[in-house]
N, C-alpha and C. Protein backbone atom coordinates (compact mmCIF):
# COMPACT_ATOMS: atom_id res chain seq x y z
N UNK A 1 0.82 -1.19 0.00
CA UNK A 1 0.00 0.00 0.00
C UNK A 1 0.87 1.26 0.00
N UNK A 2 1.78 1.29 0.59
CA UNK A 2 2.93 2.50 1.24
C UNK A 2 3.14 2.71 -0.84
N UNK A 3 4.20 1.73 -1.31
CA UNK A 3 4.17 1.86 -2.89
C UNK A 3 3.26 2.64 -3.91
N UNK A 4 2.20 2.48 -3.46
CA UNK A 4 0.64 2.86 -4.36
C UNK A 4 0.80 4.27 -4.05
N UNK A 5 0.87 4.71 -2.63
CA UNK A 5 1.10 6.05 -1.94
C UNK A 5 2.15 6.49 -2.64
N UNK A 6 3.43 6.11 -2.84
CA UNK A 6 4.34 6.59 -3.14
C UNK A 6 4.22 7.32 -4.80
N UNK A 7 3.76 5.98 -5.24
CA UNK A 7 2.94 6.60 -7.24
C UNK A 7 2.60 7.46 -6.88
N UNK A 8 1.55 7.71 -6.60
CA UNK A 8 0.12 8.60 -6.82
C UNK A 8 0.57 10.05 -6.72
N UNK A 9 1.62 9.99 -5.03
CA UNK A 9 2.42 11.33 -4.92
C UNK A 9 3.19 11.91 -5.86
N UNK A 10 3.78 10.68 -6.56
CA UNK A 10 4.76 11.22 -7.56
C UNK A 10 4.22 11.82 -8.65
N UNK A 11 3.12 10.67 -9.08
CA UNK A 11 1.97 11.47 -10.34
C UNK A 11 1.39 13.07 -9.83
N UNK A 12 1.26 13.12 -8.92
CA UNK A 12 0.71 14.51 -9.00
C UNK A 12 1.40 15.52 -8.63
N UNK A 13 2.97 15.22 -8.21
CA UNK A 13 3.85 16.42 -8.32
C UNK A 13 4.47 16.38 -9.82
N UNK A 14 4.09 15.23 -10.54
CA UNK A 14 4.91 15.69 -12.25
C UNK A 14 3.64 16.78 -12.68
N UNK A 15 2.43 16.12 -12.17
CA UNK A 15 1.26 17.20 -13.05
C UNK A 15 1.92 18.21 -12.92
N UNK A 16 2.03 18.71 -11.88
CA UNK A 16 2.43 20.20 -11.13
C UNK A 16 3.67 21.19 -11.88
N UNK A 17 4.55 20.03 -12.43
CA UNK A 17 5.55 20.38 -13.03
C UNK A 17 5.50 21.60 -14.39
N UNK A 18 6.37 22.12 -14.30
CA UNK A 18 6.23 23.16 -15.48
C UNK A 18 7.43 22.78 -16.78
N UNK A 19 7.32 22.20 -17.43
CA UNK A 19 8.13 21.84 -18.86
C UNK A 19 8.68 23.38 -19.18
N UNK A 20 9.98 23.43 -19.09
CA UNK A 20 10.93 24.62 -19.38
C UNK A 20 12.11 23.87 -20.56
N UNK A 21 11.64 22.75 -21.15
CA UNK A 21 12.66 22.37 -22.37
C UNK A 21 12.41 22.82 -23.66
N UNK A 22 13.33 22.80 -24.05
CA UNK A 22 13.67 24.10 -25.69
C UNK A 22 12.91 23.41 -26.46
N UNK A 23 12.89 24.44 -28.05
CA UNK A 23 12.03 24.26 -28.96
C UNK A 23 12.40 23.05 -29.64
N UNK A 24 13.61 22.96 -29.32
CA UNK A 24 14.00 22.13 -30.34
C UNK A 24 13.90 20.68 -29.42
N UNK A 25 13.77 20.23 -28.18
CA UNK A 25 13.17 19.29 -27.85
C UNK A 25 12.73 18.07 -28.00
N UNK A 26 11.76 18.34 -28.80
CA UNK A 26 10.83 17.85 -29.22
C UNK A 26 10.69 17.28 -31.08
N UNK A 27 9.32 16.48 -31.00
CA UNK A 27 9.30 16.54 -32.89
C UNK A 27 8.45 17.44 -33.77
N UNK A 28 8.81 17.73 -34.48
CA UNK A 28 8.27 18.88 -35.44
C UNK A 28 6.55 18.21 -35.48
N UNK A 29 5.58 19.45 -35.89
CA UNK A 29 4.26 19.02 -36.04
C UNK A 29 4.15 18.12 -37.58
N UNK A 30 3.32 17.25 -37.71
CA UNK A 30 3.70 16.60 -38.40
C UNK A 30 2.79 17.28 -40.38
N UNK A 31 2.16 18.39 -40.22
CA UNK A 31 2.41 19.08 -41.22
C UNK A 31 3.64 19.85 -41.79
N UNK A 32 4.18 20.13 -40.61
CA UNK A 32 5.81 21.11 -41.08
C UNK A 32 6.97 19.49 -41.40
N UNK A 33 7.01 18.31 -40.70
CA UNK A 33 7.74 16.82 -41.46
C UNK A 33 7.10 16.88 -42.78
N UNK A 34 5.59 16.47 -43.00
CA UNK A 34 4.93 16.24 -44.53
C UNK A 34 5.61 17.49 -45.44
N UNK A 35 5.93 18.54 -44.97
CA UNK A 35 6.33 19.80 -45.86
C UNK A 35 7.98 19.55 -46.21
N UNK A 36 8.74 19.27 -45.07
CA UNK A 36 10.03 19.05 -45.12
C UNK A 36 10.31 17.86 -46.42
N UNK A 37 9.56 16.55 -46.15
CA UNK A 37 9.56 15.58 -46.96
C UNK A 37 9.30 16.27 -48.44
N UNK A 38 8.21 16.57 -48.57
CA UNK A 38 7.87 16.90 -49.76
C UNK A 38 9.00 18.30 -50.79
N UNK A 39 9.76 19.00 -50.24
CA UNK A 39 10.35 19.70 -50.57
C UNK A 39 11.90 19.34 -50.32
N UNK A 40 12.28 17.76 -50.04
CA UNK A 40 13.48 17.32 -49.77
C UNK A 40 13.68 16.70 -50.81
N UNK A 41 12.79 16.25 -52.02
CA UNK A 41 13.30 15.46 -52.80
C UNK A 41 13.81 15.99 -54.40
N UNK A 42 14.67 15.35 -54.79
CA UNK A 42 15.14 16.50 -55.80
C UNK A 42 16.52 16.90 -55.02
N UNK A 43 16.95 17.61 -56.23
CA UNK A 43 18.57 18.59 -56.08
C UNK A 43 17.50 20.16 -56.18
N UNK A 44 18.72 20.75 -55.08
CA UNK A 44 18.37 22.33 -55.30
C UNK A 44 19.49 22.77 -55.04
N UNK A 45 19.68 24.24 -55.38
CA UNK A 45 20.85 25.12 -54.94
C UNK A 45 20.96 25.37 -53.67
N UNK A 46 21.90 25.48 -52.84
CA UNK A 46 22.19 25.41 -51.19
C UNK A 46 22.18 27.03 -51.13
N UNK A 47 22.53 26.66 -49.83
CA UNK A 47 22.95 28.29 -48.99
C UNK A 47 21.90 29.58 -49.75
N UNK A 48 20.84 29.17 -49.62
CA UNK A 48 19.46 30.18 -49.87
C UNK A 48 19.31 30.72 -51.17
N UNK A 49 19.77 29.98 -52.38
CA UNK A 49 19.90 30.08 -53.50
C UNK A 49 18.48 29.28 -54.25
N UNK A 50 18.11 28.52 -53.48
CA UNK A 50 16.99 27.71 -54.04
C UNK A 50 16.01 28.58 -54.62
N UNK A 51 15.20 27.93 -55.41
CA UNK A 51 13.64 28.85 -55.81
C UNK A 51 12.77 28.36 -54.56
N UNK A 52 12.95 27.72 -53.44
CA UNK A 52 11.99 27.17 -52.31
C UNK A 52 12.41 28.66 -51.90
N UNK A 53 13.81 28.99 -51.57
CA UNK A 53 14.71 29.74 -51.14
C UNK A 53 13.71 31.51 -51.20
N UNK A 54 13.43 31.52 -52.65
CA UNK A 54 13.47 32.45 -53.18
C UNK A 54 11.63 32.81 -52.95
N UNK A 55 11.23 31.65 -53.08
CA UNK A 55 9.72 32.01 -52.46
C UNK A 55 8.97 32.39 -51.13
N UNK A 56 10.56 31.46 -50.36
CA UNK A 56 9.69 31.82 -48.74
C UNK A 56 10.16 33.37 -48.78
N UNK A 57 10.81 34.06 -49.02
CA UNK A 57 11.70 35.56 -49.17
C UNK A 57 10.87 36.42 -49.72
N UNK A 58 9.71 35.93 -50.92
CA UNK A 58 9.08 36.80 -51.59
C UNK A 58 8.00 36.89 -50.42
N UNK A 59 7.52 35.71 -50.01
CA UNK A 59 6.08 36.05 -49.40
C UNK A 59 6.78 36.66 -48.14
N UNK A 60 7.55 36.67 -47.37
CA UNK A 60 8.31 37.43 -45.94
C UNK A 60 7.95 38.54 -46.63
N UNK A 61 8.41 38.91 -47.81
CA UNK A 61 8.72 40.30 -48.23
C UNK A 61 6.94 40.82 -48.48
N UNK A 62 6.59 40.01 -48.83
CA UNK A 62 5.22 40.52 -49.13
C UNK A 62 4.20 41.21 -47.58
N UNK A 63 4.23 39.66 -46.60
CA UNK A 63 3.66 40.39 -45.22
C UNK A 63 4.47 41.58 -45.02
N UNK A 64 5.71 41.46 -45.07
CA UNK A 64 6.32 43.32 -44.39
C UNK A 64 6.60 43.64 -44.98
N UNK A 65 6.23 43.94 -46.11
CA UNK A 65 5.67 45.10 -47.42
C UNK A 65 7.05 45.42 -47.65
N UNK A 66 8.52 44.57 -47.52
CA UNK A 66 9.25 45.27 -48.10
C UNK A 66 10.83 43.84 -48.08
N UNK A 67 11.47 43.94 -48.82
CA UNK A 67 12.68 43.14 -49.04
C UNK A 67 13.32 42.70 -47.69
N UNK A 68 13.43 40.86 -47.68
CA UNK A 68 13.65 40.41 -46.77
C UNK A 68 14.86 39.75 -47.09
N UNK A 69 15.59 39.03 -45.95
CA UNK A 69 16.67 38.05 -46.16
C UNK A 69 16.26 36.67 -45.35
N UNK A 70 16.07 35.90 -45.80
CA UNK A 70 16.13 34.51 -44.85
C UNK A 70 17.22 33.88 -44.46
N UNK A 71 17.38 33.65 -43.16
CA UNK A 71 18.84 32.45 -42.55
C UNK A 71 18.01 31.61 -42.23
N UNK A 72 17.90 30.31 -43.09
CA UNK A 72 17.45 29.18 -41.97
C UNK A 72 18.90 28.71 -41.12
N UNK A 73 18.24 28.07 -39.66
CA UNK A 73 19.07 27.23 -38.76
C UNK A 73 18.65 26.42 -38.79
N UNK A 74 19.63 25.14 -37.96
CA UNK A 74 19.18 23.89 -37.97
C UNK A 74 18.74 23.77 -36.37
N UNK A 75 18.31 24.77 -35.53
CA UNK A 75 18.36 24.54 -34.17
C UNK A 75 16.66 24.96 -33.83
N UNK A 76 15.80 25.01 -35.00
CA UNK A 76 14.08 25.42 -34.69
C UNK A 76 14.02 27.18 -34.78
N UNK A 77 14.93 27.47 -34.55
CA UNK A 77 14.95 28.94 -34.38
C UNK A 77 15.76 29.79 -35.84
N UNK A 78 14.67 30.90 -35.87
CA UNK A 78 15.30 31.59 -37.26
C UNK A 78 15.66 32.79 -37.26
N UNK A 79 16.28 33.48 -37.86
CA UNK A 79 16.87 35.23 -37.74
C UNK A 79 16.14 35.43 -39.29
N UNK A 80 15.06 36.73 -38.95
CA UNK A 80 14.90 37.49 -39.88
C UNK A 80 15.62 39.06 -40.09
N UNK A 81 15.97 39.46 -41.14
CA UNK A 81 16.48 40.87 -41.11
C UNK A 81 15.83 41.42 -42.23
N UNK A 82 15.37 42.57 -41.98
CA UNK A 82 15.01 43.20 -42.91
C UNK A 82 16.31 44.33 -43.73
N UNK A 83 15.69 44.14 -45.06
CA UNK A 83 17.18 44.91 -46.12
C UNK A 83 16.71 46.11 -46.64
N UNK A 84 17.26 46.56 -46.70
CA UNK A 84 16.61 48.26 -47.61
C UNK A 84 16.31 47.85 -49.25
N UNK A 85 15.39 48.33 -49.82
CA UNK A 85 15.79 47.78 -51.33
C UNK A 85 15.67 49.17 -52.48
C-alpha cells in the first residue's frame, strides 16, 4: 500500500511540473515533417539560392511590405532581417 502512496504522490507532483525544455526538444508538427519531406526530394541550390529559397523571401517580403533576407538554422529557431531595397 505504502508503494501505491508513493505513485500517486509522484503522479501529481509531475502534473504540477512546469516543462521549461527548448524548442528544439521535441518533434516537429507533423504538417511542417509532410512539408520538409515533400520539398526534400530533388537537387536544389544550397545556402538560400533555391527557388523554395526564393519564395519563402518573396512572401516574408510581401507580409512586411518590403525586401527580406532569410537564414534558416538547424536549431528550430530563425533570424529574420530586414534589407533596404
Amino acid at each position: 500500500m505504502a508503494a501505491n502512496q508513493q505513485m500517486t504522490q509522484t503522479n501529481q507532483l509531475q502534473q504540477k511540473m512546469i516543462n521549461l525544455t527548448s524548442d528544439n526538444w521535441t518533434g516537429a508538427h507533423p504538417t511542417i515533417s509532410e512539408a520538409l519531406l515533400l520539398h526534400s526530394a530533388g537537387g536544389a541550390k544550397a545556402y538560400g539560392a533555391s527557388d523554395l529559397d526564393r519564395k519563402i523571401e518573396d512572401k516574408f517580403a510581401e507580409i512586411f511590405e518590403r525586401r527580406v533576407a532569410i537564414y534558416f538554422v538547424g536549431t528550430g529557431q530563425f533570424k529574420l532581417k530586414a534589407t533596404e531595397s
